[in-house]
Protein backbone atom coordinates (compact mmCIF):
# COMPACT_ATOMS: atom_id res chain seq x y z
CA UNK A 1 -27.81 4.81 6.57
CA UNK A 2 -28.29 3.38 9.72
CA UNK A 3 -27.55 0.32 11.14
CA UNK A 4 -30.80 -1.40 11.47
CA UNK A 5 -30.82 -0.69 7.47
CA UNK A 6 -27.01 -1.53 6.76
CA UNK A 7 -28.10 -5.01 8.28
CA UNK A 8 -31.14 -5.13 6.29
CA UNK A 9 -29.55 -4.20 2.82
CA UNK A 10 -27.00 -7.11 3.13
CA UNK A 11 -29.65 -9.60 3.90
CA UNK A 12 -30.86 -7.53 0.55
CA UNK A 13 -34.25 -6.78 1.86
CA UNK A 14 -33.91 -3.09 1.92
CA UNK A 15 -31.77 -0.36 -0.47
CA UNK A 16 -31.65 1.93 -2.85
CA UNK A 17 -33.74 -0.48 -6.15
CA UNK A 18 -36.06 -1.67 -2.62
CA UNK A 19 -37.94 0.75 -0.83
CA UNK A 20 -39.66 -1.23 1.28
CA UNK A 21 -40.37 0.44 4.50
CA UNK A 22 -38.95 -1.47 7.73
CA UNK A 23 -41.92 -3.62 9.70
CA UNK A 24 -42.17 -3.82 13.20
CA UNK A 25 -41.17 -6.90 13.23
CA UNK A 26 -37.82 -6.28 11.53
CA UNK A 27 -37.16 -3.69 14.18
CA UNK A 28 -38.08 -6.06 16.85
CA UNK A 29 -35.95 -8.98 15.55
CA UNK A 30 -32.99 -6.48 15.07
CA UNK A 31 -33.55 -5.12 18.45
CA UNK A 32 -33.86 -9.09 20.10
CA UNK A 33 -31.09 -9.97 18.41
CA UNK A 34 -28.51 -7.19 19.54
CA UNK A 35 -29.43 -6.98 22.33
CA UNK A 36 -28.94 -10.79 23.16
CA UNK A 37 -25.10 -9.78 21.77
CA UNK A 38 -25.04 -7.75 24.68
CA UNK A 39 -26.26 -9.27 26.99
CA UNK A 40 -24.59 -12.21 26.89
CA UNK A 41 -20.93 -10.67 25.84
CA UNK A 42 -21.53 -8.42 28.63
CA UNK A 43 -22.26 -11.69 31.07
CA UNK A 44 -18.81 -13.39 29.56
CA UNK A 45 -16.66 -10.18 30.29
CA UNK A 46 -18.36 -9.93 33.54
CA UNK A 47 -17.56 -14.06 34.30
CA UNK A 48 -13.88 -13.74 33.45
CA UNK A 49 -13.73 -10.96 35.43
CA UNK A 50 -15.12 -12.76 38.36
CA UNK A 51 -12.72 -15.86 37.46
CA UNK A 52 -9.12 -13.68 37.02
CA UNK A 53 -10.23 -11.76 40.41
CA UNK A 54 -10.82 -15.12 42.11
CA UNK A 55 -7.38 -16.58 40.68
CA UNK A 56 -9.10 -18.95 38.63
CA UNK A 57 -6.45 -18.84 36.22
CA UNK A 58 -3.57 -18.84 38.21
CA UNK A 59 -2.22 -22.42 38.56
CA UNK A 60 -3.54 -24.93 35.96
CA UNK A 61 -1.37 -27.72 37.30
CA UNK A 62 -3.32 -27.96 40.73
CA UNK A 63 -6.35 -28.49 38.55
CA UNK A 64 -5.27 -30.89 36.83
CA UNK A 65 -3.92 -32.97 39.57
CA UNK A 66 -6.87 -32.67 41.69
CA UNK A 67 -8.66 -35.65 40.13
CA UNK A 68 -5.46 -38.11 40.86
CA UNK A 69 -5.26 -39.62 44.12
CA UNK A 70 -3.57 -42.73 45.71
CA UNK A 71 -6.05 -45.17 44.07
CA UNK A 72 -5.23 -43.91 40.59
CA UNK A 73 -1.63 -42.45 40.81
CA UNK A 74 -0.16 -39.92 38.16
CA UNK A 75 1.21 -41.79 35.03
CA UNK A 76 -0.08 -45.43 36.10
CA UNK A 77 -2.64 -46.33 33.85
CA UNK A 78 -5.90 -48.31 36.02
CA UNK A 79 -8.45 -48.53 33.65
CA UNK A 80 -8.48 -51.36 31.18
CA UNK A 81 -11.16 -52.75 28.53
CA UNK A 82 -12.51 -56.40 29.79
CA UNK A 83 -10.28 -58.59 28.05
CA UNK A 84 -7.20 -56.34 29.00
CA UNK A 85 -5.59 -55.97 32.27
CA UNK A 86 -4.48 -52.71 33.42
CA UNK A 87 -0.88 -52.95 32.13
CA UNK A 88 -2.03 -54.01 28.50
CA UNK A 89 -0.50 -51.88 25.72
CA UNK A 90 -3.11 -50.33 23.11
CA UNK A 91 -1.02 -51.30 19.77
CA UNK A 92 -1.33 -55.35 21.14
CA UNK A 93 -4.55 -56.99 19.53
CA UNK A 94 -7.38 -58.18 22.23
């Protein structure tokens, strides 16, 4: 049994008690659908690729400190809701 009919006989549309012949349009939505697997598993191996040759994935830490600056210094907290200043601690009521 091939695969086009393995796939068909679990969605219980085709086996043995069913011999419905397969429509062009099965084979076409079997064939759009794997082949969209491919393509776009190929296109993820083919970005990570691209990212571990480009040392995307070599220092997190530098990403993650890119965004602080002097305005907004690491571990001092400058955003606030309105009726809290910056300093406010979240378990105090508003």
């Amino acid at each position: 049994m091939n695969l086009l009919a393995t796939a068909l006989f679990a969605a219980g549309r085709y086996g043995p008690d069913n011999d419905v012949p397969l429509s062009g349009a099965d084979v076409a939505l079997f064939a759009t659908v794997v082949g969209s697997m491919l393509l776009f598993g190929g296109a993820a191996v083919l970005a990570l690729g691209w990212a571990f040759k480009r040392g995307q994935f070599e220092n997190f830490d530098r990403g993650a400190r890119s965004i602080f600056d002097a305005d907004e210094p690491i571990g001092e907290p400058t955003d606030a809701f309105p009726a809290r200043g910056p300093n406010a601690r979240r378990d105090e009521p508003a």
